[in-house]
Protein backbone atom coordinates (compact mmCIF):
# COMPACT_ATOMS: atom_id res chain seq x y z
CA UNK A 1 0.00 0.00 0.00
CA UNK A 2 1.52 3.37 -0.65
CA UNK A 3 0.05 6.77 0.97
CA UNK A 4 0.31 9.85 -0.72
CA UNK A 5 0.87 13.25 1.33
CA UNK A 6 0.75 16.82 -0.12
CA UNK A 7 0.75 20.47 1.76
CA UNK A 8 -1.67 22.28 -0.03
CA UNK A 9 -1.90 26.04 0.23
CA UNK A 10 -4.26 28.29 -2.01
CA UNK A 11 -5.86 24.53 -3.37
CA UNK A 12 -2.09 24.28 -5.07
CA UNK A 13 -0.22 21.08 -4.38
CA UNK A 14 3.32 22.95 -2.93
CA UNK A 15 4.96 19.46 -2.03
CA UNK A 16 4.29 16.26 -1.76
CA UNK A 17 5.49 12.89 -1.10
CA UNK A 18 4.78 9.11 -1.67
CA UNK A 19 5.46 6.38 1.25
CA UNK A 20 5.82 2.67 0.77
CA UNK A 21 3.81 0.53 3.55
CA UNK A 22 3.20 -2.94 3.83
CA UNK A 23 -0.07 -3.04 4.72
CA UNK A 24 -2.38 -0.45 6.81
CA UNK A 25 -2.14 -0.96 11.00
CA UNK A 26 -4.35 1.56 12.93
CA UNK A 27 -1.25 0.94 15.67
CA UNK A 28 0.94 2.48 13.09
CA UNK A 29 -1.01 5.54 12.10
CA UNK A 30 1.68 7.73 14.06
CA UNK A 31 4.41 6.40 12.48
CA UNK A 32 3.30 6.49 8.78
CA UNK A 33 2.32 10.55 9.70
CA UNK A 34 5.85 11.13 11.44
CA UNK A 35 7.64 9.76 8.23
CA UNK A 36 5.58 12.04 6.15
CA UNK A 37 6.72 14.87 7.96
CA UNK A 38 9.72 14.06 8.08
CA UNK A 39 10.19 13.60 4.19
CA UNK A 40 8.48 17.17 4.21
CA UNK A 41 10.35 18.67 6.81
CA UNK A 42 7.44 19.56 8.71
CA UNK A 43 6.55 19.27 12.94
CA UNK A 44 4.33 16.29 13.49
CA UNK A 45 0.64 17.39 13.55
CA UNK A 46 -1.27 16.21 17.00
CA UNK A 47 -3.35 13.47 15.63
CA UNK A 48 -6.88 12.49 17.39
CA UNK A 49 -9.18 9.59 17.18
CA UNK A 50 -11.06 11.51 14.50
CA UNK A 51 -8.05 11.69 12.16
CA UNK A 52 -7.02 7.80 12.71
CA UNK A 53 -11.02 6.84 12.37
CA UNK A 54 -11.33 8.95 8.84
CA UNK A 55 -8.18 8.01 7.38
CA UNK A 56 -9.41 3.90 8.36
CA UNK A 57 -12.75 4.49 6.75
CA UNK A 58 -12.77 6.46 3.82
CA UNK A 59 -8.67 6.71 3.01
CA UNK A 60 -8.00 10.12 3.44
CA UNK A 61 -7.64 12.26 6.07
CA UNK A 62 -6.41 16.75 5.97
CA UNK A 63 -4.55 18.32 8.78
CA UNK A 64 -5.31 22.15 9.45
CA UNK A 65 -2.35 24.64 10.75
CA UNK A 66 -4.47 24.18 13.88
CA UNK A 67 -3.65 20.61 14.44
CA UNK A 68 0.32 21.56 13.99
CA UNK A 69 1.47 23.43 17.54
CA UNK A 70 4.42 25.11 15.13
CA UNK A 71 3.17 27.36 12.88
CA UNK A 72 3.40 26.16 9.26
CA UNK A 73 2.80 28.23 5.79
CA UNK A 74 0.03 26.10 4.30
CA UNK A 75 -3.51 25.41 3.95
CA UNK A 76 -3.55 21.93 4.71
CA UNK A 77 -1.17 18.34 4.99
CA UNK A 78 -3.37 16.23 3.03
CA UNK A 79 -2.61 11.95 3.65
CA UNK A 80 -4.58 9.53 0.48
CA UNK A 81 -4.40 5.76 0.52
CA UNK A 82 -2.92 5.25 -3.31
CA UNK A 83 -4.50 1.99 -4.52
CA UNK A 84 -2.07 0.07 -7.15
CA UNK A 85 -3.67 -1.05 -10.22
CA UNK A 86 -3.06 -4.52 -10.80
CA UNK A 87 -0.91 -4.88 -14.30
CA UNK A 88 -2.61 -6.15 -17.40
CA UNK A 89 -0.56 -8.99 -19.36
CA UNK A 90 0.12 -7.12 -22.60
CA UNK A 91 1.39 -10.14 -24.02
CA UNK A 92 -0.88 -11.35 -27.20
CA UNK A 93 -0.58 -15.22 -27.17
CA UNK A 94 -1.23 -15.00 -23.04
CA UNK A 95 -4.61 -14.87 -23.71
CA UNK A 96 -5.11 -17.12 -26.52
């Protein structure tokens, strides 16, 4: 599984990053965020229940400047689950 974070300020994608994972552990939510920001040189944000619960559920989840106790120049730290698409065989006589 592979989550993609971007800071977004002015709805503009300013920087963003793509993490490998091996597969999604509530228990690791904290982790996956605090290698995000550290790719991104940012502060860890505080996280709640709400942000762990919405990122489980629908694969997604925004942090505000108010969730970061440093003061940060953007918008919002957006996290997305990136589903892989499984690879086609493009080979001709595979199918045959």
């Amino acid at each position: 599984m592979k989550i993609w974070a971007k800071i977004l300020k002015e709805e503009k994608i300013k920087k963003s990053v793509v993490i490998d994972t091996a597969l999604f552990d509530v228990q690791d939510f904290s982790k996956y965020v605090a290698e995000i920001c550290e790719k991104l040189d940012l502060s860890c944000p505080i996280i709640l229940n709400y942000h762990v619960r919405h990122f489980n559920n629908l694969g997604l989840v925004s942090f505000k400047p108010n969730d970061f106790i440093e003061s940060v120049d953007f918008d919002q730290l957006f996290l997305e689950i990136v589903k892989e698409k499984k690879s086609k065989s493009k080979d001709f006589y595979a199918n045959l």
